[in-house]
C-alpha atoms as a PDB file:
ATOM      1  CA  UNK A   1     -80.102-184.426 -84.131  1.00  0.00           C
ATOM      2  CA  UNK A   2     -83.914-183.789 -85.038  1.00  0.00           C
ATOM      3  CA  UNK A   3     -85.476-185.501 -88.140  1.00  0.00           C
ATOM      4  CA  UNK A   4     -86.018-182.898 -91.015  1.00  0.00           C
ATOM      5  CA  UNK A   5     -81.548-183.282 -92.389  1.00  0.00           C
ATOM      6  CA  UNK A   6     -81.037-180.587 -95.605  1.00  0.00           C
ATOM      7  CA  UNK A   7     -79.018-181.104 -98.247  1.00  0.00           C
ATOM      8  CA  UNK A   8     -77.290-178.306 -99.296  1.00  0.00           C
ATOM      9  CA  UNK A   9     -73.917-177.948-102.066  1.00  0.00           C
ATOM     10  CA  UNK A  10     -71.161-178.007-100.651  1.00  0.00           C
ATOM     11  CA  UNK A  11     -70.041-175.517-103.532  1.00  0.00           C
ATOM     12  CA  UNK A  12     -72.741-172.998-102.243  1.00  0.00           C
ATOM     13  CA  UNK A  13     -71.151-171.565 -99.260  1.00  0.00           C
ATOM     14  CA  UNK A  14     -73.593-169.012 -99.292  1.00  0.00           C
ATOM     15  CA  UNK A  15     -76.182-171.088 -98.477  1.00  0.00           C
ATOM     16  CA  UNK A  16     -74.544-172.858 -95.427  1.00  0.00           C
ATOM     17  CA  UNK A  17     -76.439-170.785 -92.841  1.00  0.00           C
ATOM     18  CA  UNK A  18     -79.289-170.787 -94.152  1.00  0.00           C
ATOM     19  CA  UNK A  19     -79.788-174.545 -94.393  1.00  0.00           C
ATOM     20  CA  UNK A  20     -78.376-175.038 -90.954  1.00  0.00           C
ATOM     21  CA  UNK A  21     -81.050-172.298 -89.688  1.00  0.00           C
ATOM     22  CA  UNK A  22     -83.712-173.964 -91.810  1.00  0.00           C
ATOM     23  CA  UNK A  23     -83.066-178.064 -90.957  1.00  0.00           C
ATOM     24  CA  UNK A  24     -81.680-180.278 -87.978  1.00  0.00           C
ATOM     25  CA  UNK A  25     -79.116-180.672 -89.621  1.00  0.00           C
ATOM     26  CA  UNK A  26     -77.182-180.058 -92.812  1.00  0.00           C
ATOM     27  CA  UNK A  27     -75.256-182.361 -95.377  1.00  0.00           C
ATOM     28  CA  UNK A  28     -73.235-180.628 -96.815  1.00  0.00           C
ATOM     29  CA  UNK A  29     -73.101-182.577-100.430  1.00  0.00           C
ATOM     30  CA  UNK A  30     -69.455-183.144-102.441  1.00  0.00           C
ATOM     31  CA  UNK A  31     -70.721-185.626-104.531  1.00  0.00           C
ATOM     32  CA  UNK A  32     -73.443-185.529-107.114  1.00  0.00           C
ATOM     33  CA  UNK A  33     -74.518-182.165-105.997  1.00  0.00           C
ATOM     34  CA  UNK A  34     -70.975-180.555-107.129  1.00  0.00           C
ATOM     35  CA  UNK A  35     -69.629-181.028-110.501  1.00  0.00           C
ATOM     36  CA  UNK A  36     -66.200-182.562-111.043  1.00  0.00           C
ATOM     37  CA  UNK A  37     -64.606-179.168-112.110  1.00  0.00           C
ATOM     38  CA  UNK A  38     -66.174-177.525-109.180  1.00  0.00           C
ATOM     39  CA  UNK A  39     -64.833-179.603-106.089  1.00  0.00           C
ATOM     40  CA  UNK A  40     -61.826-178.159-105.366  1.00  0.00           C
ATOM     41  CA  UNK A  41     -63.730-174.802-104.535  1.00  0.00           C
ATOM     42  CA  UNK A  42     -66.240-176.988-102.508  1.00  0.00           C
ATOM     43  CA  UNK A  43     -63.552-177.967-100.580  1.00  0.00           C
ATOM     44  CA  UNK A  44     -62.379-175.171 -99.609  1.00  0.00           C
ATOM     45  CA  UNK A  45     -65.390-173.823 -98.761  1.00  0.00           C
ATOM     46  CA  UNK A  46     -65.401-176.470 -95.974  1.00  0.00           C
ATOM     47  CA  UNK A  47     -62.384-175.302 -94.471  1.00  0.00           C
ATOM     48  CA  UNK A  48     -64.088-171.774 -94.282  1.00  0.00           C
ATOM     49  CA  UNK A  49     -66.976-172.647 -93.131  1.00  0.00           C
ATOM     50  CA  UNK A  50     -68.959-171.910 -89.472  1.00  0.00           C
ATOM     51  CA  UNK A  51     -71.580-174.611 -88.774  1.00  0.00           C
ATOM     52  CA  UNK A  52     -71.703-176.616 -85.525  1.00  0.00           C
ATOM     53  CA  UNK A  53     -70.097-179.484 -86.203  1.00  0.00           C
ATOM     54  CA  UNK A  54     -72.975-181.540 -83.643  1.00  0.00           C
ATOM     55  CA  UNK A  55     -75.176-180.353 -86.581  1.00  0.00           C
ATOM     56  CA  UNK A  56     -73.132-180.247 -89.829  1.00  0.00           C
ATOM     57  CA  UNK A  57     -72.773-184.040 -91.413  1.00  0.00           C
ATOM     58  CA  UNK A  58     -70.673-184.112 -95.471  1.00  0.00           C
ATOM     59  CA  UNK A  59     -71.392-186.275 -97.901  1.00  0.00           C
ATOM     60  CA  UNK A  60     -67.966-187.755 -99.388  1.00  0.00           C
ATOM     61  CA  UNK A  61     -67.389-189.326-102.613  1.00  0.00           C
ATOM     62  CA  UNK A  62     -67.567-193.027-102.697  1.00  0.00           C
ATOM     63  CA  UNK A  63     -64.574-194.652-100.788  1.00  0.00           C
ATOM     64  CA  UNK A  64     -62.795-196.293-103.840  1.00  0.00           C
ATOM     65  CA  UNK A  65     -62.761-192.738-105.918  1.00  0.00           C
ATOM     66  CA  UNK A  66     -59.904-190.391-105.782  1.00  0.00           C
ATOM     67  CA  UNK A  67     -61.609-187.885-104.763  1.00  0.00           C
ATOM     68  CA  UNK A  68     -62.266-189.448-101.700  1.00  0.00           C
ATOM     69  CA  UNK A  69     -59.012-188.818-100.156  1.00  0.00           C
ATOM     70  CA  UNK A  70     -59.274-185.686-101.257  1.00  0.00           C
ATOM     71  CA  UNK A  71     -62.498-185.269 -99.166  1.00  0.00           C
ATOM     72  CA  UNK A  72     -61.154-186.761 -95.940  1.00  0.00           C
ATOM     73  CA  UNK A  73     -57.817-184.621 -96.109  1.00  0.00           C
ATOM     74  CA  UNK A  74     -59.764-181.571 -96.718  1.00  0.00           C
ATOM     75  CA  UNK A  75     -62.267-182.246 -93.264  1.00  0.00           C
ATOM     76  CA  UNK A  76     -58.821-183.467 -91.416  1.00  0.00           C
ATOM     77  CA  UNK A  77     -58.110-179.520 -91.283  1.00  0.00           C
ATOM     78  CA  UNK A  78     -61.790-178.551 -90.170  1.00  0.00           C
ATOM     79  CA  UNK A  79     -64.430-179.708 -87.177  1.00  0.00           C
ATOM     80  CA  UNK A  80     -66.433-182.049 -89.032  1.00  0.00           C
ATOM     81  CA  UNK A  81     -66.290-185.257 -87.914  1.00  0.00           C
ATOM     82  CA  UNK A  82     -69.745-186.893 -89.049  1.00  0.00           C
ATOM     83  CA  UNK A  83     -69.283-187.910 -92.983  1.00  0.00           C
ATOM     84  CA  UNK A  84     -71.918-189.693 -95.122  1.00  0.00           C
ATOM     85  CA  UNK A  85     -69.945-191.928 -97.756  1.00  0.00           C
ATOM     86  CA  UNK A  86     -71.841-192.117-100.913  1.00  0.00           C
ATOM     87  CA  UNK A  87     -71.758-195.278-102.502  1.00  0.00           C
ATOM     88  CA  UNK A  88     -71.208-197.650 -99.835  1.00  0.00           C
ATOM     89  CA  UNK A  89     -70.940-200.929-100.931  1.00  0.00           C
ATOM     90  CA  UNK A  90     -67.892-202.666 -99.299  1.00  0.00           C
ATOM     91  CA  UNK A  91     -67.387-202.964 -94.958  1.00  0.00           C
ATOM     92  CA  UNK A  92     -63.676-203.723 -95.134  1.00  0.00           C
ATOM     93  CA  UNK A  93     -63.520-200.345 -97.038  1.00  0.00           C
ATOM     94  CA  UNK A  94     -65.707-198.901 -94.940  1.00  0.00           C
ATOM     95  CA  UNK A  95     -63.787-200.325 -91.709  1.00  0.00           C
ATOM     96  CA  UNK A  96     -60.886-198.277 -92.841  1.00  0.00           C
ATOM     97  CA  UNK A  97     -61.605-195.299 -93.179  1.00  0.00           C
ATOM     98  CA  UNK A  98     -59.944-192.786 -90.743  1.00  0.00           C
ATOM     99  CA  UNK A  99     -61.075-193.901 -86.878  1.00  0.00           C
ATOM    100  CA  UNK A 100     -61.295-189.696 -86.341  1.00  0.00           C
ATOM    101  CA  UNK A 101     -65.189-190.351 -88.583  1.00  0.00           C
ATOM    102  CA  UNK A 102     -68.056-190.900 -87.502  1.00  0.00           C
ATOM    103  CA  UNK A 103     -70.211-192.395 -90.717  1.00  0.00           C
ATOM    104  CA  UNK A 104     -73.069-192.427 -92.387  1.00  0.00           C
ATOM    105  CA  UNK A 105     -73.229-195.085 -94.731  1.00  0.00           C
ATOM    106  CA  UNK A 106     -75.649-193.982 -98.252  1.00  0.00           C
ATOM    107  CA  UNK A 107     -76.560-198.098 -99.331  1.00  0.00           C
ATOM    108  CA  UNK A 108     -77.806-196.663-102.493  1.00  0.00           C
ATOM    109  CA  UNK A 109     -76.819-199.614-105.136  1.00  0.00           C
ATOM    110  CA  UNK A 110     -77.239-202.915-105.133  1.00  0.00           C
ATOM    111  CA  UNK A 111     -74.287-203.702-104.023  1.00  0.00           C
ATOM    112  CA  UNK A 112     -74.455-201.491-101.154  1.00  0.00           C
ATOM    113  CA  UNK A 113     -77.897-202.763-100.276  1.00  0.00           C
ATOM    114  CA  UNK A 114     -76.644-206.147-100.243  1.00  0.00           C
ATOM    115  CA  UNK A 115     -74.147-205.676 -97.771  1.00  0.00           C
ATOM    116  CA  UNK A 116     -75.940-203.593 -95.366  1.00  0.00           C
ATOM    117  CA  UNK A 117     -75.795-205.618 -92.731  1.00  0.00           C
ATOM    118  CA  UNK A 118     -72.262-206.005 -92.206  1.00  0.00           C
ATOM    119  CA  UNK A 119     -71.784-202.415 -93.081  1.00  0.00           C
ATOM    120  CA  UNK A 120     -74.314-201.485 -90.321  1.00  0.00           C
ATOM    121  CA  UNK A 121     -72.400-203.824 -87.410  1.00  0.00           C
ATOM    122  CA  UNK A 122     -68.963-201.966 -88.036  1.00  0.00           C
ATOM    123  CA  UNK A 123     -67.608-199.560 -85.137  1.00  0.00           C
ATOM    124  CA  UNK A 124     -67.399-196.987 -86.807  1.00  0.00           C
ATOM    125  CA  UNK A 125     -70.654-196.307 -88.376  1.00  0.00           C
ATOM    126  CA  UNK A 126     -73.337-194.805 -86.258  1.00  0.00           C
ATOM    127  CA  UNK A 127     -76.468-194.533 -89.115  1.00  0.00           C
ATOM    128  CA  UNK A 128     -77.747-195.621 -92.674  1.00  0.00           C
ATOM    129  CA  UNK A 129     -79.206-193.952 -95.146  1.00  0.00           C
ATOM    130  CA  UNK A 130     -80.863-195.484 -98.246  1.00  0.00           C
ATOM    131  CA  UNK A 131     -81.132-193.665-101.941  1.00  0.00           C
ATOM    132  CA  UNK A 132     -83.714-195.375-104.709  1.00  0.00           C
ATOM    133  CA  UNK A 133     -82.370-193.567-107.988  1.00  0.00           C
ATOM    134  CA  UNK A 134     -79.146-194.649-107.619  1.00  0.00           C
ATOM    135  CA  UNK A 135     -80.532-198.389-106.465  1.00  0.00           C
ATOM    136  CA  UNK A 136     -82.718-198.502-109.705  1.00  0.00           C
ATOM    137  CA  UNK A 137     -79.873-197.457-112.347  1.00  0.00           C
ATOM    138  CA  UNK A 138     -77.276-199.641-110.657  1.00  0.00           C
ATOM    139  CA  UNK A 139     -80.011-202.500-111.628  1.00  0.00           C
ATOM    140  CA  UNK A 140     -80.250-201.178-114.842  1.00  0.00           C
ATOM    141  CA  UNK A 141     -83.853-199.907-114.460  1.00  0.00           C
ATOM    142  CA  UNK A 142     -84.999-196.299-115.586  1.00  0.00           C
ATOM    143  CA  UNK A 143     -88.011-195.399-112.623  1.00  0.00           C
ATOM    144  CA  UNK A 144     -87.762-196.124-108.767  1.00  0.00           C
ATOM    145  CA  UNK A 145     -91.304-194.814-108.455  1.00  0.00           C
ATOM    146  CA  UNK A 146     -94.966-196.246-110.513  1.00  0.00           C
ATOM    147  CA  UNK A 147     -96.326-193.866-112.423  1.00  0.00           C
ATOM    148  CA  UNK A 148     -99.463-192.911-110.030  1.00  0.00           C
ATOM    149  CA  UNK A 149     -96.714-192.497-107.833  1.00  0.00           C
ATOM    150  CA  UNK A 150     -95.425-195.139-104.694  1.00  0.00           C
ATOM    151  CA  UNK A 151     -91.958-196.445-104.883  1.00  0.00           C
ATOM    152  CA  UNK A 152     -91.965-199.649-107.179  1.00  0.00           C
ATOM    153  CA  UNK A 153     -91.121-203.239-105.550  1.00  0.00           C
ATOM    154  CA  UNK A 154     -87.440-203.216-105.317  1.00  0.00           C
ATOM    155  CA  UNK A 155     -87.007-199.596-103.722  1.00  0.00           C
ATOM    156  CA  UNK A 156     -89.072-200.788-101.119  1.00  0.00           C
ATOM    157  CA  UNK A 157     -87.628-203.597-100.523  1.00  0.00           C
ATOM    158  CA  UNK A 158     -84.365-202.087-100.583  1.00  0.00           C
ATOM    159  CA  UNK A 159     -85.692-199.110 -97.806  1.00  0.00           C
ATOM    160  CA  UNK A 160     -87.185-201.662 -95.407  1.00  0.00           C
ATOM    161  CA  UNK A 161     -83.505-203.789 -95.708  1.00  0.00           C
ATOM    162  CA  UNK A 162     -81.254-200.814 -95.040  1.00  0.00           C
ATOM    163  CA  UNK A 163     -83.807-200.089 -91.983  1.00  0.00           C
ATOM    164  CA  UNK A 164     -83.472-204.039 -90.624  1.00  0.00           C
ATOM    165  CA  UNK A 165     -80.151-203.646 -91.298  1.00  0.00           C
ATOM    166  CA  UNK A 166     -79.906-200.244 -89.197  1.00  0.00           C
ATOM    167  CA  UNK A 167     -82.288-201.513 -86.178  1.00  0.00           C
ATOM    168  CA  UNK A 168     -79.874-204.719 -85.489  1.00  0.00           C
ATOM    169  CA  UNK A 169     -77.329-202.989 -84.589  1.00  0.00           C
ATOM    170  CA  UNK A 170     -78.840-200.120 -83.133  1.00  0.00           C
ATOM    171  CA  UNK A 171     -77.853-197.335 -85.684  1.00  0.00           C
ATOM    172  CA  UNK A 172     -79.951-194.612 -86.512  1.00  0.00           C
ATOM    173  CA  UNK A 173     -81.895-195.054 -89.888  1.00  0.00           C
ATOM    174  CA  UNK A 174     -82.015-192.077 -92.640  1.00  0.00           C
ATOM    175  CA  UNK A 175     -85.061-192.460 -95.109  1.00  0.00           C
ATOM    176  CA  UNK A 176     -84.276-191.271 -98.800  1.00  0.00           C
ATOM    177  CA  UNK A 177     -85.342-187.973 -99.995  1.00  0.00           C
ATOM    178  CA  UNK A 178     -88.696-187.302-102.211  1.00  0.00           C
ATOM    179  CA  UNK A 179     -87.390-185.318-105.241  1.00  0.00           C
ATOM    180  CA  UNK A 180     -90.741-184.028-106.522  1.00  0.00           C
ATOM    181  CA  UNK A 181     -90.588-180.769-103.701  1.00  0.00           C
ATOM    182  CA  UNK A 182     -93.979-179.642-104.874  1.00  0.00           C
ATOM    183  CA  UNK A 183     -95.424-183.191-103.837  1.00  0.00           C
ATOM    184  CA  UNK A 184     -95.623-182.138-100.740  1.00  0.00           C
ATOM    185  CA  UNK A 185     -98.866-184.601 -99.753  1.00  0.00           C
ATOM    186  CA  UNK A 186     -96.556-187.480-100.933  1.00  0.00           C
ATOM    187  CA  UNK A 187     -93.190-186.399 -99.156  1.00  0.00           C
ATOM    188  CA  UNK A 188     -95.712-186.363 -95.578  1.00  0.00           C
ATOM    189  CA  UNK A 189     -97.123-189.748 -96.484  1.00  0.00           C
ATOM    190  CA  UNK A 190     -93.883-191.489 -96.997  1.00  0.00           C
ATOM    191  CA  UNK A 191     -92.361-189.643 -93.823  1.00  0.00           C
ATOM    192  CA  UNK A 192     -95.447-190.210 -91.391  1.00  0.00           C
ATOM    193  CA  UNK A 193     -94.494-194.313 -92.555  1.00  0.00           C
ATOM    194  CA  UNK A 194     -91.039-193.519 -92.050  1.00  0.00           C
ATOM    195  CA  UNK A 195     -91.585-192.111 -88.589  1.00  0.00           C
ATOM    196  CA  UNK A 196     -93.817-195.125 -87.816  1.00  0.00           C
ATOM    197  CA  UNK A 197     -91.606-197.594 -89.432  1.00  0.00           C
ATOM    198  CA  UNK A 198     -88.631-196.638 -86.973  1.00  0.00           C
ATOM    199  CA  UNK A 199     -86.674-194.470 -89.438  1.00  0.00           C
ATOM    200  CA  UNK A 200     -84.791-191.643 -87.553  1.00  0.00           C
ATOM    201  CA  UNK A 201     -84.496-188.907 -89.377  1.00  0.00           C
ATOM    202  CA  UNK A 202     -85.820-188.323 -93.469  1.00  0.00           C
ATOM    203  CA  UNK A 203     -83.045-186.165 -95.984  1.00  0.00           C
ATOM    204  CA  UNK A 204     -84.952-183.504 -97.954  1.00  0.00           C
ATOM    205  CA  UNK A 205     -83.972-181.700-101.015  1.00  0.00           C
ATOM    206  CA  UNK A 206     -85.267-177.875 -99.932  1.00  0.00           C
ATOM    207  CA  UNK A 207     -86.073-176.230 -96.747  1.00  0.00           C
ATOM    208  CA  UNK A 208     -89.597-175.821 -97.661  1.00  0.00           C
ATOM    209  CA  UNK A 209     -90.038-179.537 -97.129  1.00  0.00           C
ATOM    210  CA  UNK A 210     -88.297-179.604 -93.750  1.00  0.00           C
ATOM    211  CA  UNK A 211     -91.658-178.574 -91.505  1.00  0.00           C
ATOM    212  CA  UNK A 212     -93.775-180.980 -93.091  1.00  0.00           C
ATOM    213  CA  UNK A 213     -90.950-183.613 -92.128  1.00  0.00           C
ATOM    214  CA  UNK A 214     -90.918-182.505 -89.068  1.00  0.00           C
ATOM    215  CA  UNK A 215     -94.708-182.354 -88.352  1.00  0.00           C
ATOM    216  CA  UNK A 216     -94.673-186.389 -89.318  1.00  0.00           C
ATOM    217  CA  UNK A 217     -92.406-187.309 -86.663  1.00  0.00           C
ATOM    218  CA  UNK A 218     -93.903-185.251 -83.850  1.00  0.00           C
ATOM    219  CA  UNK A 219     -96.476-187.512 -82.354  1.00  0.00           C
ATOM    220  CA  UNK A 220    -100.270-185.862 -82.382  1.00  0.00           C
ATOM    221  CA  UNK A 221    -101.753-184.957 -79.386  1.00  0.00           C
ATOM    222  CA  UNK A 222    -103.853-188.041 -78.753  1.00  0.00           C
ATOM    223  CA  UNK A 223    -101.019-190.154 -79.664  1.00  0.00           C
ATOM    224  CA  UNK A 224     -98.627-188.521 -76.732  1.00  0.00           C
ATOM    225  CA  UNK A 225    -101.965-188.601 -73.902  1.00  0.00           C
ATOM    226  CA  UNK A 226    -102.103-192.249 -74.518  1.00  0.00           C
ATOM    227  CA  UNK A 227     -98.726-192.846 -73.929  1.00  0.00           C
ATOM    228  CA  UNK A 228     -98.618-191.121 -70.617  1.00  0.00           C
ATOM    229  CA  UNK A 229    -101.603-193.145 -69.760  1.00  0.00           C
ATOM    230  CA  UNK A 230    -100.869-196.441 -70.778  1.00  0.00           C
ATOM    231  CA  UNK A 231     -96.829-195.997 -68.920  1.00  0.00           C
ATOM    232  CA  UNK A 232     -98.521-194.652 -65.976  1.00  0.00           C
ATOM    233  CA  UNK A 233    -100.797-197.596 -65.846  1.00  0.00           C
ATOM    234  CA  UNK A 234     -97.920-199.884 -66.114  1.00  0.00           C
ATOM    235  CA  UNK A 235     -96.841-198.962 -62.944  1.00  0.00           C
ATOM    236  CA  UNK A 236     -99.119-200.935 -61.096  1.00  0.00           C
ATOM    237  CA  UNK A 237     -99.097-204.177 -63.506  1.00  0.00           C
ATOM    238  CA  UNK A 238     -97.314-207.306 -63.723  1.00  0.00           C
ATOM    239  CA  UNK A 239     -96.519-208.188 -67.358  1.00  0.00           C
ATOM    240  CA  UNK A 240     -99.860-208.733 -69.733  1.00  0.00           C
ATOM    241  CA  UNK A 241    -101.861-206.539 -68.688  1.00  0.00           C
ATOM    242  CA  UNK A 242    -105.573-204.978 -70.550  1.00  0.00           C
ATOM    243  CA  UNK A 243    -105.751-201.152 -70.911  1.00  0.00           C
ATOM    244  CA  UNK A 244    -109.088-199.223 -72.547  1.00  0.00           C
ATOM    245  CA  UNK A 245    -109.769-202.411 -74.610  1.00  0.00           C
ATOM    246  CA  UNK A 246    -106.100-203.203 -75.755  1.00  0.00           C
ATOM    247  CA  UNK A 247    -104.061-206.158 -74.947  1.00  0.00           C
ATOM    248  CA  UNK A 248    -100.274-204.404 -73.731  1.00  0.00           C
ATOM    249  CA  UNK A 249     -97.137-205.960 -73.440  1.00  0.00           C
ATOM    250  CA  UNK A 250     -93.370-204.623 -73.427  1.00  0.00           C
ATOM    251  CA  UNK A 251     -93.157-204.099 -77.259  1.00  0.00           C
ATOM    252  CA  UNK A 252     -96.604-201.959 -76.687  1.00  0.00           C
ATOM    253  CA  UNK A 253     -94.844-200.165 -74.047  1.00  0.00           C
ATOM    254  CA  UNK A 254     -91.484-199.672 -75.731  1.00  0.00           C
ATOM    255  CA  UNK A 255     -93.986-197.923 -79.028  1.00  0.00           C
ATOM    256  CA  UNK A 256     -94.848-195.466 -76.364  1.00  0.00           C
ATOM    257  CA  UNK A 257     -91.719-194.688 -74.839  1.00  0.00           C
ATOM    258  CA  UNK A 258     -90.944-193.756 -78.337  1.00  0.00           C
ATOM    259  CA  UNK A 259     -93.488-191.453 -78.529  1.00  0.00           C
ATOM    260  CA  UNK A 260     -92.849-189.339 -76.189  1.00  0.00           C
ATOM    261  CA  UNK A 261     -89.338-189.166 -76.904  1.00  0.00           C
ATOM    262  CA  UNK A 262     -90.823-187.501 -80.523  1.00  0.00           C
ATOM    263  CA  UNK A 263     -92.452-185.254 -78.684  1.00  0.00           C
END
């Protein structure tokens, strides 16, 4: 799975396609992108729906709503195995939800933020993802962003958590989508620091931000020619070693492997 993952409705089966054409994947969204009166249709659109499953991940409704089990019946009679679970806030709910799921836990309240570690070390999650608006109301606050723009204290505290969290236990780390889709200078700033951070993948909103994702994962060309150079002169070193000015050691090493597995 590539970094650039689309949301799309899950009540807009028309636009399944599309976003799976567009993105690395697609979410296909049953919670707050489908109103109440309007999931039963979603649902079934599911069920009729032809998306590689490899490539396909839904977003369920939190575990302790009733529409949950209405969610996890409905993808027991399709292909879709990967489900993000909005919400997440408790492991032991988490822990039993049916062993046939891979998921995604969304930390996106306090709560859920809280308890991402022992969220992230359950079996049966493989990733994280992290959501600010939902974090700042749960706190009772009305902005997860300053007003020149830049995600206020909290959210970022709350992003680099959910990443820790994520990176212990080896699970891949989704960074939170930029709402404003014409801010398309700040979406590449936050996901060039994702990408460098360690995130995996970022969610976007609409497929035209999905290249400009893409673009700040993919390492530059002087980035990737450094890499092969500095591996290839590892070869013939012994631990510490100096290379064009630069002190290198494993975790210098492991930064380029990484690298050139963006490539």
């Amino acid at each position: 799975m590539g970094p650039a993952l689309l949301f799309c409705p899950a009540d807009r089966p028309e636009r399944f396609e599309k976003a799976a054409e567009r993105a690395d994947a697609v979410i296909l969204d049953l919670e707050d992108a489908v109103a109440a009166d309007a999931k039963v249709g979603a649902r079934g659109a599911l069920i009729d729906a032809h998306l590689d499953p490899e490539r396909t991940v839904v977003r369920v409704n939190p575990a302790d709503s009733d529409a949950f089990a209405a969610d996890i019946a409905t993808l027991s009679q399709t292909d879709f195995r990967t489900i993000m679970v909005a919400k997440a806030e408790s492991a032991k709910k988490i822990r039993r939800i049916d062993p046939r799921f891979a998921v995604i836990a969304l930390c996106e309240t306090a709560r859920g933020v809280a308890a991402a570690e022992k969220i992230a070390a359950l079996d049966n999650v493989v990733g994280l993802m992290w959501g600010a608006e939902d974090l700042v109301a749960s706190l009772g606050g009305t902005s997860s962003r300053k007003p020149k723009g830049g995600y206020r204290d909290i959210a970022r505290y709350a992003r680099a958590r959910v990443l820790m969290a994520a990176g212990v236990h080896g699970k891949a780390a989704i960074d939170a989508v930029h709402l404003d889709i014409a801010d398309t200078k700040g979406l590449r700033r936050e996901a060039v620091d994702a990408a460098a951070s360690g995130f995996t993948a970022t969610a976007c909103i609409h497929p035209g931000q999905v290249s400009v994702i893409r673009e700040a994962y993919r390492p530059d060309a002087a980035s990737l020619a450094w890499a092969r150079r500095v591996l290839a002169a590892a070869d013939g070193e012994r631990g510490v070693f100096s290379f064009e000015g630069r002190m290198v050691d494993e975790p210098v090493l492991r930064h380029a492997r990484t690298l050139l597995t963006r490539a």
